[in-house]
Protein backbone atom coordinates (compact mmCIF):
# COMPACT_ATOMS: atom_id res chain seq x y z
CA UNK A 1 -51.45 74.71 -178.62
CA UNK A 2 -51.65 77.11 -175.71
CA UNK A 3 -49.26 79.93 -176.01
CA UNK A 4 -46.39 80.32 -173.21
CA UNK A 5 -47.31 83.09 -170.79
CA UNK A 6 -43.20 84.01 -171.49
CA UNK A 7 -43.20 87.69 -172.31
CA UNK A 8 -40.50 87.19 -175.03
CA UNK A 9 -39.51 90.55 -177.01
CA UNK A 10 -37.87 89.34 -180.47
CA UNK A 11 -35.17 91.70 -182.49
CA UNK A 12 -33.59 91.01 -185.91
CA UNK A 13 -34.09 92.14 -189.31
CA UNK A 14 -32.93 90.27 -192.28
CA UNK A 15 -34.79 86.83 -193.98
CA UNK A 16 -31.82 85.26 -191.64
CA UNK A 17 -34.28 86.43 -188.43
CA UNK A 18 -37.75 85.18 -189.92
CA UNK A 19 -37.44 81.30 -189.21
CA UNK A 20 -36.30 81.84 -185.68
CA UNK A 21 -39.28 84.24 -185.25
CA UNK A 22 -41.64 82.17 -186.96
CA UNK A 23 -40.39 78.73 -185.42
CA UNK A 24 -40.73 80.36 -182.12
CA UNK A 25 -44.54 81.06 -182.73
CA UNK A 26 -45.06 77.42 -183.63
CA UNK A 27 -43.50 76.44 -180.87
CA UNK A 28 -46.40 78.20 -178.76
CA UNK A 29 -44.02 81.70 -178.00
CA UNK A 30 -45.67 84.68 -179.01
CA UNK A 31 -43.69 87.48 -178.49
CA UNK A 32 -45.63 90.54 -176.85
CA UNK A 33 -43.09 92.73 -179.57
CA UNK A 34 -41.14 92.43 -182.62
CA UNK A 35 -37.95 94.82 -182.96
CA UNK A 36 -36.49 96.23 -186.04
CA UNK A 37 -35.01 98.68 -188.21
CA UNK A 38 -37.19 101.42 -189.37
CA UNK A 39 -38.08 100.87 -193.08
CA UNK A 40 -35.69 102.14 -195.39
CA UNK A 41 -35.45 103.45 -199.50
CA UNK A 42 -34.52 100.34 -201.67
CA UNK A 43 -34.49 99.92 -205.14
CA UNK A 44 -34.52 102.08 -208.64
CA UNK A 45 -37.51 103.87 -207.35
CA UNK A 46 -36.47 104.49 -203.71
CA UNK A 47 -39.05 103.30 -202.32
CA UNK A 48 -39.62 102.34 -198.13
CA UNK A 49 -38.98 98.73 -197.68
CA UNK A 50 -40.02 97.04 -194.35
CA UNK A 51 -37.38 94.68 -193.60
CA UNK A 52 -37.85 90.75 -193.64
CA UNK A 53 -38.74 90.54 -189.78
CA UNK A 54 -40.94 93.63 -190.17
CA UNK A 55 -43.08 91.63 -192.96
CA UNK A 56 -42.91 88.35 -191.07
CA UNK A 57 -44.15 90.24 -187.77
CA UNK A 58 -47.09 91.96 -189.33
CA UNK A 59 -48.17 88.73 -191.21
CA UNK A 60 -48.23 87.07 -188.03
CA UNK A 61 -50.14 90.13 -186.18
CA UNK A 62 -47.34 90.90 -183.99
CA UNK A 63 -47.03 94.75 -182.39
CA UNK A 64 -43.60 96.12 -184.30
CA UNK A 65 -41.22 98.54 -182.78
CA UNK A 66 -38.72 100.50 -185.38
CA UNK A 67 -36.59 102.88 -183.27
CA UNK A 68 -34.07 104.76 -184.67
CA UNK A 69 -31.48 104.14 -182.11
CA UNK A 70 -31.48 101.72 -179.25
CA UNK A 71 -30.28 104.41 -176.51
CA UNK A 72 -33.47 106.52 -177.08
CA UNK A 73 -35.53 107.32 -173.79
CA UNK A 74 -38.78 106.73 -175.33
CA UNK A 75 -38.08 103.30 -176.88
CA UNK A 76 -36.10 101.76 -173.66
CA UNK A 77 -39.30 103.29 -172.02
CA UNK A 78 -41.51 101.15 -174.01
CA UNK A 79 -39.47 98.40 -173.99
CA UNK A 80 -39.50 98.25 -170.61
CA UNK A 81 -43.50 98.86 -170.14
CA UNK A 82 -43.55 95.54 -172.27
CA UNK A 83 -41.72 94.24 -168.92
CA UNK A 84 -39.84 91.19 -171.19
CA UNK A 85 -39.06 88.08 -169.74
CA UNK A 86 -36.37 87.03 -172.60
CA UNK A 87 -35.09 89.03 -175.46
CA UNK A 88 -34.36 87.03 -178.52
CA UNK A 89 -31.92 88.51 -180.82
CA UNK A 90 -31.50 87.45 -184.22
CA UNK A 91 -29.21 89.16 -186.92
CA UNK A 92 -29.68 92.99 -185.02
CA UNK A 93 -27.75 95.38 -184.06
CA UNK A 94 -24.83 95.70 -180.88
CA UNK A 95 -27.52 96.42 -177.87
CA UNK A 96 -26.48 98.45 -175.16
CA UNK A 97 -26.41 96.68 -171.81
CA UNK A 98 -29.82 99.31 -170.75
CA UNK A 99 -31.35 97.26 -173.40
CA UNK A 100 -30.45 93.76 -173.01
CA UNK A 101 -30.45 94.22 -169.21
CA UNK A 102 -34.57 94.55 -168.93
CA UNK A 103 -35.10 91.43 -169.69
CA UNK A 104 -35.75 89.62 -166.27
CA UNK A 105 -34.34 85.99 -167.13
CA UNK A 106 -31.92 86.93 -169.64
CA UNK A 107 -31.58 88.24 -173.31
CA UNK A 108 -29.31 85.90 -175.88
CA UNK A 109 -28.38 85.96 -179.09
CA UNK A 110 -28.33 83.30 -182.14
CA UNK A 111 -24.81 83.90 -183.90
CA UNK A 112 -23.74 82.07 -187.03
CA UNK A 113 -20.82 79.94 -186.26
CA UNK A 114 -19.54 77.69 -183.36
CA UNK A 115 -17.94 80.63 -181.02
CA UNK A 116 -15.58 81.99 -180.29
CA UNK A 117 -14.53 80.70 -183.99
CA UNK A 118 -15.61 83.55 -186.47
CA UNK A 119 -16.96 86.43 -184.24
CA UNK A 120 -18.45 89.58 -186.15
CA UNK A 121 -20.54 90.49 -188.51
CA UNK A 122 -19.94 87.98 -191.59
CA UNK A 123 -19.14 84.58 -189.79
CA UNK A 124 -21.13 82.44 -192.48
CA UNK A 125 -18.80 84.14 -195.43
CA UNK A 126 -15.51 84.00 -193.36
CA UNK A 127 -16.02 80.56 -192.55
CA UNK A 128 -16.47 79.22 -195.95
CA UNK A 129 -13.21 81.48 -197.00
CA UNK A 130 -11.67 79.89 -195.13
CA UNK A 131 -12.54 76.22 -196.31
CA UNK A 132 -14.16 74.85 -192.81
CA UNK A 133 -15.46 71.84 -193.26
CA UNK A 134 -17.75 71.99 -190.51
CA UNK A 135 -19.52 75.07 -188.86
CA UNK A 136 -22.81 75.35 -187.02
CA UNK A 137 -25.04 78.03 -184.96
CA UNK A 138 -24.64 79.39 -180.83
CA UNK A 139 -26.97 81.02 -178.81
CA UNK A 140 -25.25 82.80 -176.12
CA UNK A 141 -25.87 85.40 -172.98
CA UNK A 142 -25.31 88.81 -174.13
CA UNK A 143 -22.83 90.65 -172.81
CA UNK A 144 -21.42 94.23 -173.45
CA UNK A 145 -18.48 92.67 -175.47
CA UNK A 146 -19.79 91.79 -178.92
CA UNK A 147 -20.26 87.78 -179.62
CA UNK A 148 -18.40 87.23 -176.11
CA UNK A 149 -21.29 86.14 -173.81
CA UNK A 150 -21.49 82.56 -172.14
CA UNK A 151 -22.75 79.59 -174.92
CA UNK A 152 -26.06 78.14 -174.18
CA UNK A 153 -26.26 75.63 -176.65
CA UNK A 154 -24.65 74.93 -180.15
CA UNK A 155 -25.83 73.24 -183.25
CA UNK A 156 -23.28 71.76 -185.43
CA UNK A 157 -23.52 71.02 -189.34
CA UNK A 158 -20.78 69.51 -192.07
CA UNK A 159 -20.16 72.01 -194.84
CA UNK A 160 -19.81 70.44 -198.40
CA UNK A 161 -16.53 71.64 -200.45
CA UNK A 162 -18.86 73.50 -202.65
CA UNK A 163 -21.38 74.81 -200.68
CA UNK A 164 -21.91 78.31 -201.40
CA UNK A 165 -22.96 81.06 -199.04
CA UNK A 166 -26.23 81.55 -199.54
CA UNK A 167 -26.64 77.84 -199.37
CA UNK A 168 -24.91 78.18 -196.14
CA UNK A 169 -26.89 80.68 -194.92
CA UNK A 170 -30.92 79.00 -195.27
CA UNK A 171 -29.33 75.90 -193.92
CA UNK A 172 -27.88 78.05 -190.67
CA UNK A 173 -31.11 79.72 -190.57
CA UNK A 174 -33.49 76.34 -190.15
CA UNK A 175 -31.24 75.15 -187.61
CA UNK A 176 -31.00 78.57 -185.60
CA UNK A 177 -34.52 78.42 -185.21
CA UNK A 178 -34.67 75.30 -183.92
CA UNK A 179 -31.76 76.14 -181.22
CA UNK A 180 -33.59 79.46 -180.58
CA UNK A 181 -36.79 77.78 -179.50
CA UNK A 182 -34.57 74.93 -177.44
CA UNK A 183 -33.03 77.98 -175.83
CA UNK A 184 -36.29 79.34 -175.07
CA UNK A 185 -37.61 76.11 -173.64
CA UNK A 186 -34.50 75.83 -171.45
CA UNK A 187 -34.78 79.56 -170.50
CA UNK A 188 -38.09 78.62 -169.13
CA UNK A 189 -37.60 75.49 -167.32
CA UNK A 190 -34.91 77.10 -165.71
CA UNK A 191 -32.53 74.92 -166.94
CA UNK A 192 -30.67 77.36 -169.42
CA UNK A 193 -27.05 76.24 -167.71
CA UNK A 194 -24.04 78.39 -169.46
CA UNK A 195 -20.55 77.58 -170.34
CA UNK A 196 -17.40 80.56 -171.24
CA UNK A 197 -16.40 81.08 -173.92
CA UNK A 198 -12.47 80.56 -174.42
CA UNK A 199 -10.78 83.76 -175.76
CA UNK A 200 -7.73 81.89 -176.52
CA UNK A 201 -9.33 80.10 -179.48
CA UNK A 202 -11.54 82.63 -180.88
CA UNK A 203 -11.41 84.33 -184.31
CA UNK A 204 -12.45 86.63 -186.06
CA UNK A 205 -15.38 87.61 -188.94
CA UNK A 206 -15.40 90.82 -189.56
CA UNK A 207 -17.47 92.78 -192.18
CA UNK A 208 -16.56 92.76 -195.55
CA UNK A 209 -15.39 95.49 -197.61
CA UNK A 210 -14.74 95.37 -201.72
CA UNK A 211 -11.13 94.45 -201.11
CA UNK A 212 -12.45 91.26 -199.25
CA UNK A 213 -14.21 90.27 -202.59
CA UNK A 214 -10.93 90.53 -205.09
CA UNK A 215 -9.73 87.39 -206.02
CA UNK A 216 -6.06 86.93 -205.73
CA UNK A 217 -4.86 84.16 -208.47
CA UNK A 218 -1.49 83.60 -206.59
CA UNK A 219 -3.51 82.01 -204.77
CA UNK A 220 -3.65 77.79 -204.70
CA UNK A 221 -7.02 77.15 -206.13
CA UNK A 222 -8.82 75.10 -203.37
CA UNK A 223 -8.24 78.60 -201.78
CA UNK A 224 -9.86 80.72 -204.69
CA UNK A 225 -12.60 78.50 -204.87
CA UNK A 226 -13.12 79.10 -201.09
CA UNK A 227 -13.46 82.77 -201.77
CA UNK A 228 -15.77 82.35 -204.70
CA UNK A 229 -18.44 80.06 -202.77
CA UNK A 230 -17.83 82.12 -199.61
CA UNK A 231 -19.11 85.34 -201.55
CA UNK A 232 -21.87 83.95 -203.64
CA UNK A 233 -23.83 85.37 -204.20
CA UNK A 234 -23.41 88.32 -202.25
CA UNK A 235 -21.45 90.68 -202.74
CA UNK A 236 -19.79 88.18 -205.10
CA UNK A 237 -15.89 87.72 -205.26
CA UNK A 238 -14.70 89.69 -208.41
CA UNK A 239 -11.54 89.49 -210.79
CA UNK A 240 -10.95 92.37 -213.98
CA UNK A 241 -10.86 91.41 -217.69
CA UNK A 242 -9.24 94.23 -219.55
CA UNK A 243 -10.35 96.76 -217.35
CA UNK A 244 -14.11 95.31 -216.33
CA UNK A 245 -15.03 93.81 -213.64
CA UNK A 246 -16.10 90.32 -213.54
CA UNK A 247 -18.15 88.64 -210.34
CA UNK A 248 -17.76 84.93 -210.04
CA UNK A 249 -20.77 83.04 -208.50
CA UNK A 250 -19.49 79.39 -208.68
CA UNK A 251 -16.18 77.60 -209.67
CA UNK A 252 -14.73 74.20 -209.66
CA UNK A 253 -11.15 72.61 -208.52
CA UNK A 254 -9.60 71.81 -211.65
CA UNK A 255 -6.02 70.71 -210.32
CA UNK A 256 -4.76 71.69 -206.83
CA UNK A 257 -0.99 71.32 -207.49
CA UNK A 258 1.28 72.18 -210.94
CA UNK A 259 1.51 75.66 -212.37
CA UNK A 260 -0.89 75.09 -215.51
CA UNK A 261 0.09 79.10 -216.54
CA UNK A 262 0.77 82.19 -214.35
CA UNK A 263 -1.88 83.32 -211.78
CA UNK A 264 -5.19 84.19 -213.01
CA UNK A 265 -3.75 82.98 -216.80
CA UNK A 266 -6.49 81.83 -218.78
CA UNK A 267 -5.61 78.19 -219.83
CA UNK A 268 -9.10 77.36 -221.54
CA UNK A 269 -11.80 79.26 -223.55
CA UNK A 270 -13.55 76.72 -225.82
CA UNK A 271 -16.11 74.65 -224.00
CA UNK A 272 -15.05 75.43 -220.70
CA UNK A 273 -13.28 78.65 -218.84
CA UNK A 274 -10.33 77.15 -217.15
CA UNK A 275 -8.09 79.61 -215.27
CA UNK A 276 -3.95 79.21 -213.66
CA UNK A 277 -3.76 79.56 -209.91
CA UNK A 278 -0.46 80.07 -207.90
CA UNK A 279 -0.93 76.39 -207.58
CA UNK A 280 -3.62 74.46 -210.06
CA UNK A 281 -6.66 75.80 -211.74
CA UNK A 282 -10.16 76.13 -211.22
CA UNK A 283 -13.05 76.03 -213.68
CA UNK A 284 -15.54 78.95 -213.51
CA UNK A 285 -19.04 77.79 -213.91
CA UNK A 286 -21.13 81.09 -213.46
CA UNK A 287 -20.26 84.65 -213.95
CA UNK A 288 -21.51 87.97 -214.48
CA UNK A 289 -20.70 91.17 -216.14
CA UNK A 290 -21.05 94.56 -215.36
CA UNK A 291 -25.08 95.27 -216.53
CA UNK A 292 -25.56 91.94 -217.24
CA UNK A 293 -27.11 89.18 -215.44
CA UNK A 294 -25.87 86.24 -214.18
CA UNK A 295 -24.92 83.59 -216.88
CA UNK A 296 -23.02 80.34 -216.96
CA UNK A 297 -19.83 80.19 -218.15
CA UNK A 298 -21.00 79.11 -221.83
CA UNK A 299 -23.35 81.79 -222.39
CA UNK A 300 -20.67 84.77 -221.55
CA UNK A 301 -18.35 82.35 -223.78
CA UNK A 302 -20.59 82.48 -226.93
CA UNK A 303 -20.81 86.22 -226.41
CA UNK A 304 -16.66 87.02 -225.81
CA UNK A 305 -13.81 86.67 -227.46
CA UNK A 306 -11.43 85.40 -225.01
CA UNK A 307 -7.95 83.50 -225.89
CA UNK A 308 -5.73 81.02 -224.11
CA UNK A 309 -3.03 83.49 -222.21
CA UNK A 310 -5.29 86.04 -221.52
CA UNK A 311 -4.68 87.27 -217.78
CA UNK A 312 -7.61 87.75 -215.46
CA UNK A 313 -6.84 90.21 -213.01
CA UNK A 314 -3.85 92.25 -214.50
């Protein structure tokens, strides 16, 4: 396949990035640079990690940019020496309009949900929170208002009542590609036609702080189960058990209506962990404690003494 003579500059950073940028070299679109976050201390030993995109880039023999910030002189310099037709942004940071403005036929972006429903930084954990049953991926003008720009095209997918995030997320990622290089193609045939965005039925997805993650048991349980799936497994919703924290990774709608015991009441501990909602129960299949790994529910039950009545939570 002969490579486009597009001059496409690519930013993003996390694994989220890497099919789009790989899908867009197989589609014959080598970009003429890669954009990223400089590499950065991770683990016990502190040592520089590249990011995802960084890795993906270099396997792939592609010239890699890391500025600290966007609004430096010498990287908008460069950037625009590169003279870009498109900029493809993936997972990235906000880019100023000095940025996103060099590129000669337009820069877009891929976002995680069908805008304007769940703008900001944690659409694909928001959504699932809040029990959507279907959700998909946009690629959309940039604009200086974040996740406002006019929709190119949108991808749409049916989200199981289980599904957790992470599955969420690889499937979103497979299918971004694929709308990133269709946005590409259309960006190139001239035929890249745009449509607003309507303010009056956006929402909101913004990042997520520890307090996001507590799971409230007054809750009905279809909607605690929502918050389990929606954080696993990162940064994992979270409950206390005399004073320790517990993460929950996945859980299962026991009952939806009927008070089976108070909220966050433990109503089973032999066989199965089965725990009172403000309305119903749900089962909790895998959990973790604090220095432990993760474990299904009857490995941490052979290894705790837990009774019928004890409160989760309190």
């Amino acid at each position: 396949m002969t490579d486009s003579p597009l001059r496409i500059v690519f930013m993003g950073t996390p694994d989220f990035a890497v099919p789009s940028l790989r899908a867009l070299l197989d589609g014959g679109y080598r970009p003429v640079a890669v954009v990223t976050v400089p590499d950065r201390p991770a683990g016990r030993g502190q040592r520089m990690q590249p990011s995802a995109v960084k890795e993906a880039a270099e396997a792939a023999g592609l010239p890699v940019l890391q500025p600290e910030s966007l609004r430096d002189d010498a990287f908008q310099a460069e950037l625009a020496a590169l003279a870009p037709d498109v900029i493809v942004v993936v997972a990235f940071r906000i880019l100023p309009p000095e940025v996103y403005g060099l590129a000669k036929q337009g820069a877009f972006n891929l976002h995680a949900s069908l805008l304007p429903a769940f703008r900001g930084a944690a659409p694909i954990h928001r959504a699932l929170m809040a029990g959507v049953e279907e959700t998909g991926v946009t690629t959309f003008f940039l604009k200086p208002q974040v996740d406002t720009g006019e929709i190119i095209l949108q991808r749409r997918v049916a989200v199981g009542p289980d599904e957790t995030a992470g599955e969420l997320h690889d499937r979103l990622a497979a299918l971004g590609a694929e709308a990133v290089v269709e946005t590409v193609r259309r960006i190139e045939r001239g035929e890249a036609g745009s449509t607003p965005q309507d303010d009056a039925r956006a929402s909101l997805a913004p990042k997520l702080f520890r307090e996001d993650a507590r799971i409230d048991w007054a809750q009905p349980a279809r909607r605690v189960h929502d918050r389990v799936r929606g954080l696993s497994p990162h940064p994992a919703a979270w409950t206390t058990l005399d004073g320790e924290t517990l993460k929950l990774y996945r859980t299962a709608v026991e009952a939806e209506a009927g008070r089976l015991g108070a909220p966050g009441e433990v109503v089973e501990a032999e066989g199965r962990l089965l725990v009172a909602c403000g309305e119903g129960a749900v089962e909790v299949l895998e959990l973790q404690r604090p220095g432990k790994r993760r474990m299904d529910v009857q490995a941490f039950l052979n290894g705790t003494t837990l009774e019928p009545g004890t409160r989760l939570g309190a």
